[in-house]
N, C-alpha and C. Protein backbone atom coordinates (compact mmCIF):
# COMPACT_ATOMS: atom_id res chain seq x y z
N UNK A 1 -5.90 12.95 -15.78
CA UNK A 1 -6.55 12.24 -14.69
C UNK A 1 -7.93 11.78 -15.15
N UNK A 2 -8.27 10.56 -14.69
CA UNK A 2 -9.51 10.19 -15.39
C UNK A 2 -11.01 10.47 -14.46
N UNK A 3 -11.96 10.82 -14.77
CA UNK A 3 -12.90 11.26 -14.58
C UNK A 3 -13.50 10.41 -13.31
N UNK A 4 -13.67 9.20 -13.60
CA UNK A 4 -14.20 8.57 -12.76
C UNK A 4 -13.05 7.25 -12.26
N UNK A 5 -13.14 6.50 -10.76
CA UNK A 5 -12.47 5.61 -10.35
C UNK A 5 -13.64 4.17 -10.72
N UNK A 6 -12.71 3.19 -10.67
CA UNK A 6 -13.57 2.12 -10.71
C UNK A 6 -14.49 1.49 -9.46
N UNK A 7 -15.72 1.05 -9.57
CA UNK A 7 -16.13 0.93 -8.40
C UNK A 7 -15.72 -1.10 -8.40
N UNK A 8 -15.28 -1.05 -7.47
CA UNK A 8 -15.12 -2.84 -7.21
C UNK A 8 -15.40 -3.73 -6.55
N UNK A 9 -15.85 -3.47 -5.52
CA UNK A 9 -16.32 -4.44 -4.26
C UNK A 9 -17.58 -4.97 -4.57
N UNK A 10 -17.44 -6.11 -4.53
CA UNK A 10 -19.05 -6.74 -4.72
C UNK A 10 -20.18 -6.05 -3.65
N UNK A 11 -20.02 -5.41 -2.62
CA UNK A 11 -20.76 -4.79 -1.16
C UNK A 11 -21.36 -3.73 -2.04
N UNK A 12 -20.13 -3.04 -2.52
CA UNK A 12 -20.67 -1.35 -3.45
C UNK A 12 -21.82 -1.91 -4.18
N UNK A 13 -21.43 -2.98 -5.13
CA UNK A 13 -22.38 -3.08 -6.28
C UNK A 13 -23.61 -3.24 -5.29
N UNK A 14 -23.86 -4.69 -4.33
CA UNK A 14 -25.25 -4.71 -4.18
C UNK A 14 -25.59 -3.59 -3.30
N UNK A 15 -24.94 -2.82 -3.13
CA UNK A 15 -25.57 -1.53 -2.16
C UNK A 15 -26.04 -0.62 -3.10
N UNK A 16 -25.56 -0.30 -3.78
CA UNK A 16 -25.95 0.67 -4.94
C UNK A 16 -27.12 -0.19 -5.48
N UNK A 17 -27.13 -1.66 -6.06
CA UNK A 17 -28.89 -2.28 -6.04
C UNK A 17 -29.38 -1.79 -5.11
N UNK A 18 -29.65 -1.94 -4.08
CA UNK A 18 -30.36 -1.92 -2.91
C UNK A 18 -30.68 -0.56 -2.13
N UNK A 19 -30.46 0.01 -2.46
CA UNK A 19 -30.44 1.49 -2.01
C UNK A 19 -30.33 2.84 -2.96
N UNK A 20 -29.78 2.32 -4.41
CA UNK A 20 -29.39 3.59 -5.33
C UNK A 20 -30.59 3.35 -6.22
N UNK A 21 -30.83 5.08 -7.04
CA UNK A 21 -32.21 5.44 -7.66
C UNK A 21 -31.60 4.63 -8.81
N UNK A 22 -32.98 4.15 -8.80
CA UNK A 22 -33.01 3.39 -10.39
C UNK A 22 -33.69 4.49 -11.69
N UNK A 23 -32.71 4.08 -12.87
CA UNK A 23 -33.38 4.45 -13.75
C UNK A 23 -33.07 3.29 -15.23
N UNK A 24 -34.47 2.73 -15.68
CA UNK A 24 -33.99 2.08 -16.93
C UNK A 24 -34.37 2.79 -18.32
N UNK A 25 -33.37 2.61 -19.42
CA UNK A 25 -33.92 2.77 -20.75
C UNK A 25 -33.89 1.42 -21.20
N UNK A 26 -33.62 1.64 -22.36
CA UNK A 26 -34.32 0.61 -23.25
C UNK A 26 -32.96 -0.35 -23.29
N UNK A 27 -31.72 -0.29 -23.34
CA UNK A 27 -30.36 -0.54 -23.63
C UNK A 27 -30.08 -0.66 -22.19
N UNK A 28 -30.24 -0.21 -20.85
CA UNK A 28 -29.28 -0.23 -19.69
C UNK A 28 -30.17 -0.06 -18.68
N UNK A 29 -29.27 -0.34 -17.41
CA UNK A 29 -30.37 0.26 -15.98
C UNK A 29 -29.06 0.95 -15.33
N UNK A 30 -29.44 1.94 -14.77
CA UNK A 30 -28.86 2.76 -14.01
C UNK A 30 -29.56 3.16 -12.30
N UNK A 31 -28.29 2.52 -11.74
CA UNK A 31 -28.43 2.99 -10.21
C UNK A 31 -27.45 4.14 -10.18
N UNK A 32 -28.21 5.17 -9.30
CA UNK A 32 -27.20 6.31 -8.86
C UNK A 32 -27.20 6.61 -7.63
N UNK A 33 -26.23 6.85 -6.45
CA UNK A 33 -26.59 7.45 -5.71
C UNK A 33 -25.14 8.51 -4.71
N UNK A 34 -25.31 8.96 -4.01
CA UNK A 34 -24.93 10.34 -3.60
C UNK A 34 -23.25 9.46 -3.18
N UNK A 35 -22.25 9.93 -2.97
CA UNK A 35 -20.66 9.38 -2.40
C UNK A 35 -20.93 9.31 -1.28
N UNK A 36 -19.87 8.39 -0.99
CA UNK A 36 -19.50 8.45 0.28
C UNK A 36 -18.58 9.13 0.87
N UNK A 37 -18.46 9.38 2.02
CA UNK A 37 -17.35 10.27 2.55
C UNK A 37 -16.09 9.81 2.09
N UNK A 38 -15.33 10.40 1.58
CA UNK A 38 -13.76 10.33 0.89
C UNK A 38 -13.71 10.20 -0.38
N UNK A 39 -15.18 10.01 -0.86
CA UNK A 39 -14.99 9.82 -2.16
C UNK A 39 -14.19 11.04 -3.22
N UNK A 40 -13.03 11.17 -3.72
CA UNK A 40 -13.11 12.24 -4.02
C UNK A 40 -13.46 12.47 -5.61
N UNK A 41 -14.20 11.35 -6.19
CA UNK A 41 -14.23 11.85 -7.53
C UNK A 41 -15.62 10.62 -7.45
N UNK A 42 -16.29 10.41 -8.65
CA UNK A 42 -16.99 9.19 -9.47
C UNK A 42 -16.82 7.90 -9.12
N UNK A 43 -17.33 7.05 -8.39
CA UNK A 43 -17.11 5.26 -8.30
C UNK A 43 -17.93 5.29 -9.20
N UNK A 44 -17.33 4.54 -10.43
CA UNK A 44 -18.18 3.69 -11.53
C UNK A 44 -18.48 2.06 -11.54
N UNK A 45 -19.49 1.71 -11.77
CA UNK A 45 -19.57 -0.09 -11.81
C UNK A 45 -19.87 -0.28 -13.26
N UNK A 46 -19.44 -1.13 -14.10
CA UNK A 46 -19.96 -1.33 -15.55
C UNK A 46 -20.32 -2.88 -15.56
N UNK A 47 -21.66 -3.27 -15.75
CA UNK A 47 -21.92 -4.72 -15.66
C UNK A 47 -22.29 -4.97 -16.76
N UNK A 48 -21.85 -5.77 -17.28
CA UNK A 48 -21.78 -6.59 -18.85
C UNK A 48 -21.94 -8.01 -19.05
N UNK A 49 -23.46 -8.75 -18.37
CA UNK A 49 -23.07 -9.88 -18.22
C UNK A 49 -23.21 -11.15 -19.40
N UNK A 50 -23.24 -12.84 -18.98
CA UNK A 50 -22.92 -13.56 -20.35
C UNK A 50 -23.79 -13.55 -21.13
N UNK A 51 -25.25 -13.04 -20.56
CA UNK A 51 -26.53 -13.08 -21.72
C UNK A 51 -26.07 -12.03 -22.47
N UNK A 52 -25.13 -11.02 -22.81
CA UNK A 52 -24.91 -10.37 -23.78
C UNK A 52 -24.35 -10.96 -25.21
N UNK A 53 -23.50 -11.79 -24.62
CA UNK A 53 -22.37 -12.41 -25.99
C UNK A 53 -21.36 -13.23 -25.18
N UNK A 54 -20.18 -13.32 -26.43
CA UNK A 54 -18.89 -13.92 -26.06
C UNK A 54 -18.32 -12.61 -25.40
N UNK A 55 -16.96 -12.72 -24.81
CA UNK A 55 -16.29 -11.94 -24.49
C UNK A 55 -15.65 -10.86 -25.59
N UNK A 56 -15.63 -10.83 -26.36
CA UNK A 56 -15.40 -9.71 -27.54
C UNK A 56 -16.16 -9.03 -27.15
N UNK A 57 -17.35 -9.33 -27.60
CA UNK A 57 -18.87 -8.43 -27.98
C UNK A 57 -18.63 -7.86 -26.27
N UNK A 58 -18.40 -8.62 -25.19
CA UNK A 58 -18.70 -7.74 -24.18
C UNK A 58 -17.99 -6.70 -23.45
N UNK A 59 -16.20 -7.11 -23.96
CA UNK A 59 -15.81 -5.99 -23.55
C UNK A 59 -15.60 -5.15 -24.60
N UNK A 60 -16.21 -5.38 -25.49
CA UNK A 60 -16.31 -4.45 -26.55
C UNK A 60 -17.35 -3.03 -26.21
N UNK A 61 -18.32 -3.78 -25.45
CA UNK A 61 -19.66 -3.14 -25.17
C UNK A 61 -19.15 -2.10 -23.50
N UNK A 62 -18.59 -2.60 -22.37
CA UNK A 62 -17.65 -2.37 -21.58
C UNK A 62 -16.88 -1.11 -22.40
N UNK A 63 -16.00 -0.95 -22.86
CA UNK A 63 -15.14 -0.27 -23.25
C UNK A 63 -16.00 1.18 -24.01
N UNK A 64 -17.36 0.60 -24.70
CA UNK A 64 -18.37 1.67 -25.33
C UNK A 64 -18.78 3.15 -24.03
N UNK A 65 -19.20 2.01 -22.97
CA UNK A 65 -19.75 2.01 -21.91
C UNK A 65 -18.84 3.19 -21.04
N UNK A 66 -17.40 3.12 -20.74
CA UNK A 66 -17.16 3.64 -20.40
C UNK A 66 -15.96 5.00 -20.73
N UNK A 67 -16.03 4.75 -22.35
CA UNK A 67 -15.82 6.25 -23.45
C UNK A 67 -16.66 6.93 -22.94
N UNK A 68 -18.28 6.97 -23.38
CA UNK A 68 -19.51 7.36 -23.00
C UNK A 68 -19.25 8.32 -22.10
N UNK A 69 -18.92 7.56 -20.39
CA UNK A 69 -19.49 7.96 -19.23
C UNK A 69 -17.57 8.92 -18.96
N UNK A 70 -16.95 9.09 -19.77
CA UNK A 70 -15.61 9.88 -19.57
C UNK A 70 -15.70 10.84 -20.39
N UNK A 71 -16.72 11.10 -21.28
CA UNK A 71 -17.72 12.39 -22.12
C UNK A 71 -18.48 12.79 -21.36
N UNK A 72 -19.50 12.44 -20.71
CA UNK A 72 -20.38 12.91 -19.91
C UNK A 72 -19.87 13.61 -18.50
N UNK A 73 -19.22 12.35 -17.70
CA UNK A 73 -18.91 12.88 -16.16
C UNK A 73 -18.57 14.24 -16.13
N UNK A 74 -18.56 15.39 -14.90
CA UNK A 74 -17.85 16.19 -14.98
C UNK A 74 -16.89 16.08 -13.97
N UNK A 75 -15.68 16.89 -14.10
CA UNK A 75 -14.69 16.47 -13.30
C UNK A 75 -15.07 16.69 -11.73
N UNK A 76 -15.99 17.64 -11.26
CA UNK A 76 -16.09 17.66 -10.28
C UNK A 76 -17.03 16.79 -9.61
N UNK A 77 -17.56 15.97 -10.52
CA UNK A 77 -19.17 15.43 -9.41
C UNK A 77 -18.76 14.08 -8.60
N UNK A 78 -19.42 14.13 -7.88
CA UNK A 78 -18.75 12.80 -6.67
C UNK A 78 -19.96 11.99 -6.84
N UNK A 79 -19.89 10.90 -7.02
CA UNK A 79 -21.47 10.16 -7.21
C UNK A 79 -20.59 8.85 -6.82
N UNK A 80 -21.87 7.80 -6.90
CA UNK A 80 -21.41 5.83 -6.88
C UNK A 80 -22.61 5.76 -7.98
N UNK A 81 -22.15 5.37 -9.20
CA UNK A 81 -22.97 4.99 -10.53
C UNK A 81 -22.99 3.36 -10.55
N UNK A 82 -24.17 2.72 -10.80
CA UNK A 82 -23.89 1.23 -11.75
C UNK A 82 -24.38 1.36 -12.45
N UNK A 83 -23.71 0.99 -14.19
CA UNK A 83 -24.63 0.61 -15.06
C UNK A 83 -24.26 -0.99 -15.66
N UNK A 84 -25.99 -1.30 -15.77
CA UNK A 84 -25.50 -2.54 -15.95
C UNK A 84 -26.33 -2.80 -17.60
N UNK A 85 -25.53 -3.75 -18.58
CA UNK A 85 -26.15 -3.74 -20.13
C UNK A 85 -27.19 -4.62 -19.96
N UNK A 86 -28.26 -4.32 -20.98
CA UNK A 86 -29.17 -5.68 -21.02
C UNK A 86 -28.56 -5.76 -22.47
N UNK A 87 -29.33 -7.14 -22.75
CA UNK A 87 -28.61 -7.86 -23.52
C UNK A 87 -28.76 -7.25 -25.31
N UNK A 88 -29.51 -6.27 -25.52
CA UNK A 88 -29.71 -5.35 -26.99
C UNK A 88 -28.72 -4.55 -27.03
N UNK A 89 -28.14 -4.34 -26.08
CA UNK A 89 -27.41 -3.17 -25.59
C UNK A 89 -25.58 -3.51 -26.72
N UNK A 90 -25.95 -4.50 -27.20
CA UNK A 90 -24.87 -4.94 -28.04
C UNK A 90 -24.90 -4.64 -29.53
N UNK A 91 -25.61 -4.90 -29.68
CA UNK A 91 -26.42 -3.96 -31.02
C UNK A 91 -26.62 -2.70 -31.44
N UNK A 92 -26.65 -2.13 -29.71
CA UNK A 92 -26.92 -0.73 -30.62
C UNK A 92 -26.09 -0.09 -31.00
N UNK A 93 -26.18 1.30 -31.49
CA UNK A 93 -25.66 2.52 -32.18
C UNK A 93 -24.43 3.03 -30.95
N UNK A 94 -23.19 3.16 -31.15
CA UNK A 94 -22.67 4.42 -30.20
C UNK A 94 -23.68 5.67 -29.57
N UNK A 95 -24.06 6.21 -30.72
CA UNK A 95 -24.84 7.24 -30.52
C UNK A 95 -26.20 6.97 -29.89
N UNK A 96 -27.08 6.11 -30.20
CA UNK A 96 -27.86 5.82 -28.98
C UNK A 96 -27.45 5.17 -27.97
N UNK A 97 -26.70 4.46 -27.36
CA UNK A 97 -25.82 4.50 -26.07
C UNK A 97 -25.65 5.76 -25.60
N UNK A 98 -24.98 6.65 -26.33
CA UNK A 98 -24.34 8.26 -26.15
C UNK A 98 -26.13 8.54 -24.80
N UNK A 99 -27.07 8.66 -26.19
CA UNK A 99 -28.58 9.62 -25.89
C UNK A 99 -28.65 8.87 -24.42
N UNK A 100 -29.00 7.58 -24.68
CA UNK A 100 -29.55 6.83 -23.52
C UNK A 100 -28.93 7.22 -21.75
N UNK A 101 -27.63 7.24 -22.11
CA UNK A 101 -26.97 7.01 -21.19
C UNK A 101 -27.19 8.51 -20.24
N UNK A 102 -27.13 9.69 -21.44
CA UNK A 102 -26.55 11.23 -20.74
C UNK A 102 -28.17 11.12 -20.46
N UNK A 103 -29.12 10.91 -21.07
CA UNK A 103 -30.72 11.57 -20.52
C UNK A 103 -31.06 10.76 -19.25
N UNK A 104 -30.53 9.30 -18.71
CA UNK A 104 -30.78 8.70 -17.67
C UNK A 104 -29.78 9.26 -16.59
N UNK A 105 -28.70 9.99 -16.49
CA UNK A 105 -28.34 9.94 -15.67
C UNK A 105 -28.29 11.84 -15.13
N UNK A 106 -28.99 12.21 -16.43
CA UNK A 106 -29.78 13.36 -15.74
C UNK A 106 -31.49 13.32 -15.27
N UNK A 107 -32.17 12.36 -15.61
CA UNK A 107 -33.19 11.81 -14.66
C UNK A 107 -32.63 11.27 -13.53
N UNK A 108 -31.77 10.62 -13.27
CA UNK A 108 -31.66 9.62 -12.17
C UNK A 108 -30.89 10.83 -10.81
């Protein structure tokens, strides 16, 4: 069973802008904030948009993105996550993705 569900509704995403804790590094921004009732696992959002690249590079970066966050999650936590790439975020290292990602979303 996979760790987290996908989050999809365009409403989730700008609600989670608009209301969820921000945290940026240098590679990503991260909104987090608490489930909603029924949630029973992780809503994830992964935003990858065209200032990154062609579509390779981005669901390449997508697919990085959410190895990452299926290492990290734990099976029990109920959250609504977005992360969205800035555009370096294509470049970098697995492993700094890895750092970036687990130290922001234990700040956030």
């Amino acid at each position: 069973m996979r760790r987290f569900a996908a989050l999809t509704r365009q409403a989730d995403f700008a609600r989670l802008r608009r209301h969820g804790r921000r945290c940026s590094t240098k590679h990503l921004v991260i909104y987090r904030s608490d489930s909603a009732a029924g949630d029973p696992r992780a809503l994830v959002g992964i935003t990858v948009s065209k200032s990154i690249g062609k579509a390779v590079t981005r669901n390449k970066l997508r697919r990085r993105l959410a190895a990452i966050l299926r290492e990290t999650l734990a099976h029990d936590v109920a959250m609504r996550l977005l992360v969205i790439a800035r555009p370096d975020a294509a470049l970098a290292a697995f492993a700094d993705l890895r750092a970036e990602l687990t130290s922001a979303l234990q700040a956030a």
